[in-house]
N, C-alpha and C. Protein backbone atom coordinates (compact mmCIF):
# COMPACT_ATOMS: atom_id res chain seq x y z
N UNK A 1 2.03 -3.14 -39.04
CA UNK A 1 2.64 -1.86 -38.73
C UNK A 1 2.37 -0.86 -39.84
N UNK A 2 2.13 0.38 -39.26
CA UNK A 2 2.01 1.05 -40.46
C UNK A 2 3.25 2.20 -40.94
N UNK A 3 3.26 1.82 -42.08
CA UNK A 3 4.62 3.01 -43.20
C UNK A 3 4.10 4.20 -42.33
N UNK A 4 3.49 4.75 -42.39
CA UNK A 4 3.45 6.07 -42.51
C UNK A 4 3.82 6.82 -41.44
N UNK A 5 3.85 6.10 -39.86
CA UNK A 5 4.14 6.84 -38.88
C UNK A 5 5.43 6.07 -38.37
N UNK A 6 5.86 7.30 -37.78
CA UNK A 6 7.60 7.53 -37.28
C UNK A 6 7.36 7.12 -35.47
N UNK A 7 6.52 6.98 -35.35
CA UNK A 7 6.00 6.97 -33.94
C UNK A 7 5.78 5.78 -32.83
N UNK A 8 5.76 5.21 -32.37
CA UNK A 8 5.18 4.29 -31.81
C UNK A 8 4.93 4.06 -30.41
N UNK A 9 3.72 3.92 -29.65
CA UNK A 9 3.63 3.41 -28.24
C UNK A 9 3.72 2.20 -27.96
N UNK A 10 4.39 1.49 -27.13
CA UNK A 10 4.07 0.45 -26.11
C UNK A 10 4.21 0.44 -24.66
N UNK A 11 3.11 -0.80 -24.43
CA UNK A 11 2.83 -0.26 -23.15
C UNK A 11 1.22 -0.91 -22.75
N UNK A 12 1.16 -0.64 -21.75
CA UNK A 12 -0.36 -1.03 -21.38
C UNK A 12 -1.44 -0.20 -22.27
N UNK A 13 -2.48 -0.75 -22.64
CA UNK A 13 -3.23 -0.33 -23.37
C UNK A 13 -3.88 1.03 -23.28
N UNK A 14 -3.99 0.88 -21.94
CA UNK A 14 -5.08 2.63 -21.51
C UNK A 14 -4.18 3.49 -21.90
N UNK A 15 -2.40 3.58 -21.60
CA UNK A 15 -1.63 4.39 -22.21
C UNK A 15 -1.22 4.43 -23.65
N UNK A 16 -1.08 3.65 -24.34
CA UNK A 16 -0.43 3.61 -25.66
C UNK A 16 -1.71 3.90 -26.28
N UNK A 17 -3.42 3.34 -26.00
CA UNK A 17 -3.76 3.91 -27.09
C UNK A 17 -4.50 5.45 -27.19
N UNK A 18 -3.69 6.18 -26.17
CA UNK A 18 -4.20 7.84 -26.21
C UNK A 18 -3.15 8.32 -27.47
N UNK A 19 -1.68 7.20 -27.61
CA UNK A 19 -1.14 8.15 -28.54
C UNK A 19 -1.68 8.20 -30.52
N UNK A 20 -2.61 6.83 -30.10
CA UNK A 20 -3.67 6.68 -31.84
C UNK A 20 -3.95 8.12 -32.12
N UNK A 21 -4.50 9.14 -30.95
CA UNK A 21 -4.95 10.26 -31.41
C UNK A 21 -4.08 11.27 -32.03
N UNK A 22 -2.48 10.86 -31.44
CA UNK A 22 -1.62 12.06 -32.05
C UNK A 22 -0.87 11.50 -33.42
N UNK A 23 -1.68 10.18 -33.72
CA UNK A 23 -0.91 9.55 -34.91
C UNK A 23 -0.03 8.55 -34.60
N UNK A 24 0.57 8.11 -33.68
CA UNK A 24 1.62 7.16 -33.32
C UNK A 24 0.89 6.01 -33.68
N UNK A 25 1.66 4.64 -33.67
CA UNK A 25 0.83 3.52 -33.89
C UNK A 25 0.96 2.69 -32.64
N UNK A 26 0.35 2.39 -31.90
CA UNK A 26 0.05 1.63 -29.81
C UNK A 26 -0.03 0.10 -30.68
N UNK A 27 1.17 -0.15 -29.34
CA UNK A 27 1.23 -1.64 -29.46
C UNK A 27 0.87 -2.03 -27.88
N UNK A 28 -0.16 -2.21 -27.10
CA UNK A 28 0.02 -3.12 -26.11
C UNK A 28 0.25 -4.33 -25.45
N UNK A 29 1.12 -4.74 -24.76
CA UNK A 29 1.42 -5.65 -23.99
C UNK A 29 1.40 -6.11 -22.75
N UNK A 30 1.26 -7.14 -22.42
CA UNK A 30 0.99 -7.51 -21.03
C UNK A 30 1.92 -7.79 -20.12
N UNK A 31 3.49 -8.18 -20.72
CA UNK A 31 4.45 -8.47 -19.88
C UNK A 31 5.76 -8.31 -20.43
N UNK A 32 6.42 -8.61 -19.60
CA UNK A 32 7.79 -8.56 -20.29
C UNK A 32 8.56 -9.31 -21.40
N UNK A 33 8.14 -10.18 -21.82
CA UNK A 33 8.60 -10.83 -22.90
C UNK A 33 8.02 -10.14 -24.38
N UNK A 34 6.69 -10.07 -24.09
CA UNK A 34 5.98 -9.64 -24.98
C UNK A 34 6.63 -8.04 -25.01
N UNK A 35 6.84 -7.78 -24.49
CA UNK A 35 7.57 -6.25 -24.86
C UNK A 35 8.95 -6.27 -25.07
N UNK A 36 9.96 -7.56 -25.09
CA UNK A 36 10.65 -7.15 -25.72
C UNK A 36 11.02 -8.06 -26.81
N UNK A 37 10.06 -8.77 -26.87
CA UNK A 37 10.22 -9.20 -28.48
C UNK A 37 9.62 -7.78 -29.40
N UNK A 38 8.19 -7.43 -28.69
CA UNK A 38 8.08 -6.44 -29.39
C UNK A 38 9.06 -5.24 -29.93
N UNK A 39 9.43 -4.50 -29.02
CA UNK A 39 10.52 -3.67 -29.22
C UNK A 39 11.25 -3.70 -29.46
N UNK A 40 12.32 -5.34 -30.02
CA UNK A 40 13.12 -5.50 -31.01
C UNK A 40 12.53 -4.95 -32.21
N UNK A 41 11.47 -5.84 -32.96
CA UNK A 41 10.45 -5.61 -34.00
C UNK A 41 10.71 -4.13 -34.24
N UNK A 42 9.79 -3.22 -33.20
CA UNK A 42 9.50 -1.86 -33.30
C UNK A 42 10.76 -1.17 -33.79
N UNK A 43 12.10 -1.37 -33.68
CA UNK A 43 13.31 -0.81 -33.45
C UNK A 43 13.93 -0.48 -35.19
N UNK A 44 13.06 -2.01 -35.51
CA UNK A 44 13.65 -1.81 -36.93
C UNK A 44 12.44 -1.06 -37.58
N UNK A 45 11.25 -0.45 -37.42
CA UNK A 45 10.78 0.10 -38.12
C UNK A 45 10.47 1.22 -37.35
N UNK A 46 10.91 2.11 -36.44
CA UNK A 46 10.41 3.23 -35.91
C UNK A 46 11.47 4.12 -35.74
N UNK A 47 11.33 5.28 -35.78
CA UNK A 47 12.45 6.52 -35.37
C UNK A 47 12.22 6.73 -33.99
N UNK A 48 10.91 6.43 -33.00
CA UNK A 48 10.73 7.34 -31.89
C UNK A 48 9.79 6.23 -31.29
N UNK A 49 9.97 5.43 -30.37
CA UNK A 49 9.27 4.65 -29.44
C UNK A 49 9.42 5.08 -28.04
N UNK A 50 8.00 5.01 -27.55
CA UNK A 50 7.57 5.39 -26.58
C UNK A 50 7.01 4.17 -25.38
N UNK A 51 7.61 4.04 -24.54
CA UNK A 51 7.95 3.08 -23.58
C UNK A 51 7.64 3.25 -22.47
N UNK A 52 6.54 2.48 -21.43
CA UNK A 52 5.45 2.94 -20.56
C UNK A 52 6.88 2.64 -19.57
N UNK A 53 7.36 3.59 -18.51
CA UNK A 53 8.25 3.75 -17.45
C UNK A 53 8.27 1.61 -16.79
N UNK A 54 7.00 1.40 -16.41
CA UNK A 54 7.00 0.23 -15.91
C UNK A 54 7.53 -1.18 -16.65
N UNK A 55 7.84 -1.00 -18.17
CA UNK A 55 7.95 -1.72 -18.57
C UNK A 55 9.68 -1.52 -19.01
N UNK A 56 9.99 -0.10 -19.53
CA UNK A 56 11.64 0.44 -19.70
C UNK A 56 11.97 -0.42 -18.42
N UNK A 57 11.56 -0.10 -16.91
CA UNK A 57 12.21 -0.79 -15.94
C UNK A 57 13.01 -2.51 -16.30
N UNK A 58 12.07 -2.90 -16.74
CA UNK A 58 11.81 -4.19 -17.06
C UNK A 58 12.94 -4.64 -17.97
N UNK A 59 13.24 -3.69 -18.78
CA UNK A 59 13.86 -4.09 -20.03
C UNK A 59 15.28 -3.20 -20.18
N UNK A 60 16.06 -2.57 -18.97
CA UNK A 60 17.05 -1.67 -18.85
C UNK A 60 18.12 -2.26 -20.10
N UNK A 61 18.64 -3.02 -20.41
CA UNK A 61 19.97 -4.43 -21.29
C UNK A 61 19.48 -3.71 -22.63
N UNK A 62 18.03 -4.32 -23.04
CA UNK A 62 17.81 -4.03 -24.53
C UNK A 62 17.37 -2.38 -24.58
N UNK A 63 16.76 -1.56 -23.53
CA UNK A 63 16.96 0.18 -24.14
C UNK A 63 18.18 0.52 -24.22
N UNK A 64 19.26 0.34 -23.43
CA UNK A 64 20.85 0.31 -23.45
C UNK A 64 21.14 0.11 -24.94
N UNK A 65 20.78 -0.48 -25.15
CA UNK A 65 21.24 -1.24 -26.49
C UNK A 65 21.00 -0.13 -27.42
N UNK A 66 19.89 0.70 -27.54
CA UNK A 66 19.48 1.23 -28.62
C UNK A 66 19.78 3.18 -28.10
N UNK A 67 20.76 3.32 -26.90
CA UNK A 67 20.73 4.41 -26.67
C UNK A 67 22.70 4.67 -27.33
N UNK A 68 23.00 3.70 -28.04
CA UNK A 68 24.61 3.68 -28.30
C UNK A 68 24.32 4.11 -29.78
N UNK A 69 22.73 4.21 -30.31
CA UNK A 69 22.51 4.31 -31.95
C UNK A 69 21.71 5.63 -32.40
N UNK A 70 21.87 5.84 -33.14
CA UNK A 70 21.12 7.17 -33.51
C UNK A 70 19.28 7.12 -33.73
N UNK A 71 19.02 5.98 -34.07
CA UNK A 71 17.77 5.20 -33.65
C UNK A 71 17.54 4.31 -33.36
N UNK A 72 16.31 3.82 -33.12
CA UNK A 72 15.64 4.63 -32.59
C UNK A 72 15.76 4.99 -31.30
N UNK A 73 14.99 6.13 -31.18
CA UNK A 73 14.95 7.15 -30.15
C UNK A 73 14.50 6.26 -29.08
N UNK A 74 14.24 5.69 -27.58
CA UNK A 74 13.29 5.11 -26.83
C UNK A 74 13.29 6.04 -26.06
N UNK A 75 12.08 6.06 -25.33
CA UNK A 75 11.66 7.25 -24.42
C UNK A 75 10.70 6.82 -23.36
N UNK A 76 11.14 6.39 -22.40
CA UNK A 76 10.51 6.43 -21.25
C UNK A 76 9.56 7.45 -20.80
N UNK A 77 8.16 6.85 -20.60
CA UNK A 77 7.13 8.13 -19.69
C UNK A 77 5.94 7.03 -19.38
N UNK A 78 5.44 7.52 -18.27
CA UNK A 78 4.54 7.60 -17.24
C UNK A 78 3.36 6.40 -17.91
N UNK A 79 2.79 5.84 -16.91
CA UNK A 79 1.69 4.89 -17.68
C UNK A 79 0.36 6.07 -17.05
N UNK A 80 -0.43 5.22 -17.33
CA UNK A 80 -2.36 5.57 -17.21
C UNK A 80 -2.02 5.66 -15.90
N UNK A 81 -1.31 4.68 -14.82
CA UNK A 81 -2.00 4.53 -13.65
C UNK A 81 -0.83 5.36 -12.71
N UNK A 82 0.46 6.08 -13.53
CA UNK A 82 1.01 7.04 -12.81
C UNK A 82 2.57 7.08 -13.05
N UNK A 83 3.77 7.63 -12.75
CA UNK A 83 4.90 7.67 -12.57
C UNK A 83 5.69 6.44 -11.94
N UNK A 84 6.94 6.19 -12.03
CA UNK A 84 7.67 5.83 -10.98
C UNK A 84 8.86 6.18 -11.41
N UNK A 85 9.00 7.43 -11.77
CA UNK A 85 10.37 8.54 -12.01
C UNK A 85 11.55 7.97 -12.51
N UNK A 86 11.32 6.40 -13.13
CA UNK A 86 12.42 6.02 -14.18
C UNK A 86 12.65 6.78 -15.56
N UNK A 87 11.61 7.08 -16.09
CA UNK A 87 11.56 8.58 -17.23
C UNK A 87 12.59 9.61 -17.02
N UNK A 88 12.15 10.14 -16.16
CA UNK A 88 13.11 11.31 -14.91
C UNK A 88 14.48 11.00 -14.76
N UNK A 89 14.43 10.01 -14.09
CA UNK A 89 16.40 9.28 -14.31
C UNK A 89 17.28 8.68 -15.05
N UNK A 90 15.87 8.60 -16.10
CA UNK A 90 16.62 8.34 -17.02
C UNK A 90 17.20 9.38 -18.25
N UNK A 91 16.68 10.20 -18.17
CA UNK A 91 16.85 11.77 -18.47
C UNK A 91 18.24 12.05 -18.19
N UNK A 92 17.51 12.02 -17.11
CA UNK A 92 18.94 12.94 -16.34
C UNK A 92 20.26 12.28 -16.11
N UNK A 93 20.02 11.27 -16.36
CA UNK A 93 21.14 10.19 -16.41
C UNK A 93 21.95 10.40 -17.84
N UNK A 94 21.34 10.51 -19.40
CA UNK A 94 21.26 10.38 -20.50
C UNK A 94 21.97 12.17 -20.53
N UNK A 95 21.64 13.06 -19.65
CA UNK A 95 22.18 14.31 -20.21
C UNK A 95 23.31 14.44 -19.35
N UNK A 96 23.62 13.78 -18.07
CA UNK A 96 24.67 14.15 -17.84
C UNK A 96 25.77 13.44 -18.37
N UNK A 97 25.50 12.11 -18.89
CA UNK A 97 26.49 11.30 -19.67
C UNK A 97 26.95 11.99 -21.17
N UNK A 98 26.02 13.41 -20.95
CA UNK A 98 26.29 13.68 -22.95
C UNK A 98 27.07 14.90 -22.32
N UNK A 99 27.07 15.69 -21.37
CA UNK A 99 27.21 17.00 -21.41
C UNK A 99 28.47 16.89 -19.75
N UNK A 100 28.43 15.45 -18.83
CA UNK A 100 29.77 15.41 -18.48
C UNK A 100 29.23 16.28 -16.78
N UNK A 101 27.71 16.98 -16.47
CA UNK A 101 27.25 17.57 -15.37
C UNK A 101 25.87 17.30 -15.16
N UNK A 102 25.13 17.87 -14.17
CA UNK A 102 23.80 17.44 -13.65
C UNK A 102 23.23 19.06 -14.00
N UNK A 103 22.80 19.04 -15.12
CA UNK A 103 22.06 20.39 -15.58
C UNK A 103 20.41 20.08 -14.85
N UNK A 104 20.30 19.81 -14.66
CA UNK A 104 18.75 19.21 -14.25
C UNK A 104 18.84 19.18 -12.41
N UNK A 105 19.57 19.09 -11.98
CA UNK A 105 19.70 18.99 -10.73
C UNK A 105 18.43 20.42 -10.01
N UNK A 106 17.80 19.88 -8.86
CA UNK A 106 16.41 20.17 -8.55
C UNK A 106 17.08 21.20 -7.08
N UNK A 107 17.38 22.05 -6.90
CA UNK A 107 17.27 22.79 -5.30
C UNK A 107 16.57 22.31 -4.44
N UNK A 108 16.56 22.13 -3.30
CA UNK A 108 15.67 21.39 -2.07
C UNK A 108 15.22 22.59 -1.74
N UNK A 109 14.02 22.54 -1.66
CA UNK A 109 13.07 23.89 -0.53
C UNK A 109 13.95 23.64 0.74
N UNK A 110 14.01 24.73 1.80
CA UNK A 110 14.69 24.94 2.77
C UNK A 110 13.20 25.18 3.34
């Protein structure tokens, strides 16, 4: 692991290692165990982990865990091969539990 960055991806490889370019350090994994042994690990040395949506699914108990602490940050988003709007709900889940309303709430086209 490296000192110097605050950052970290995991996640399938095609995603975590686009974030090498912004400096983060990509850890990929293939399954669920392996990601959350990893992301114990990561927890004690990162401020800001970044967590491919398909795998946060996977692991709802231990991100819980780390959303009661001031770090690290985990952050759900999108893999290489697309969405499945757990990022999104989990958002919006996370701000209405802080702020008590649905500020994010979307209007339906008529």
């Amino acid at each position: 692991m490296s000192e110097k960055s605050s950052i970290a991806a995991l996640g399938d490889a095609d995603t975590v290692f686009a974030f090498k370019a912004v400096g983060a350090d990509a850890y990929p994994v293939t399954d669920e165990k392996e990601a959350r042994e990893k992301l114990r690990l990561l927890a004690r040395n990162y401020d800001i982990i970044f967590i491919t949506e398909q795998l946060a699914e996977k692991l709802p108990d231990l991100i819980a865990r780390y959303k009661t602490r001031p770090f690290p940050t985990v952050i759900p988003l999108p893999s290489a091969s697309g969405s499945t709007g757990y990022g999104k709900r989990s958002v919006k889940e996370d701000v209405e539990r802080a702020i008590g309303t649905d500020i994010l709430q979307v209007e339906e086209k008529k």
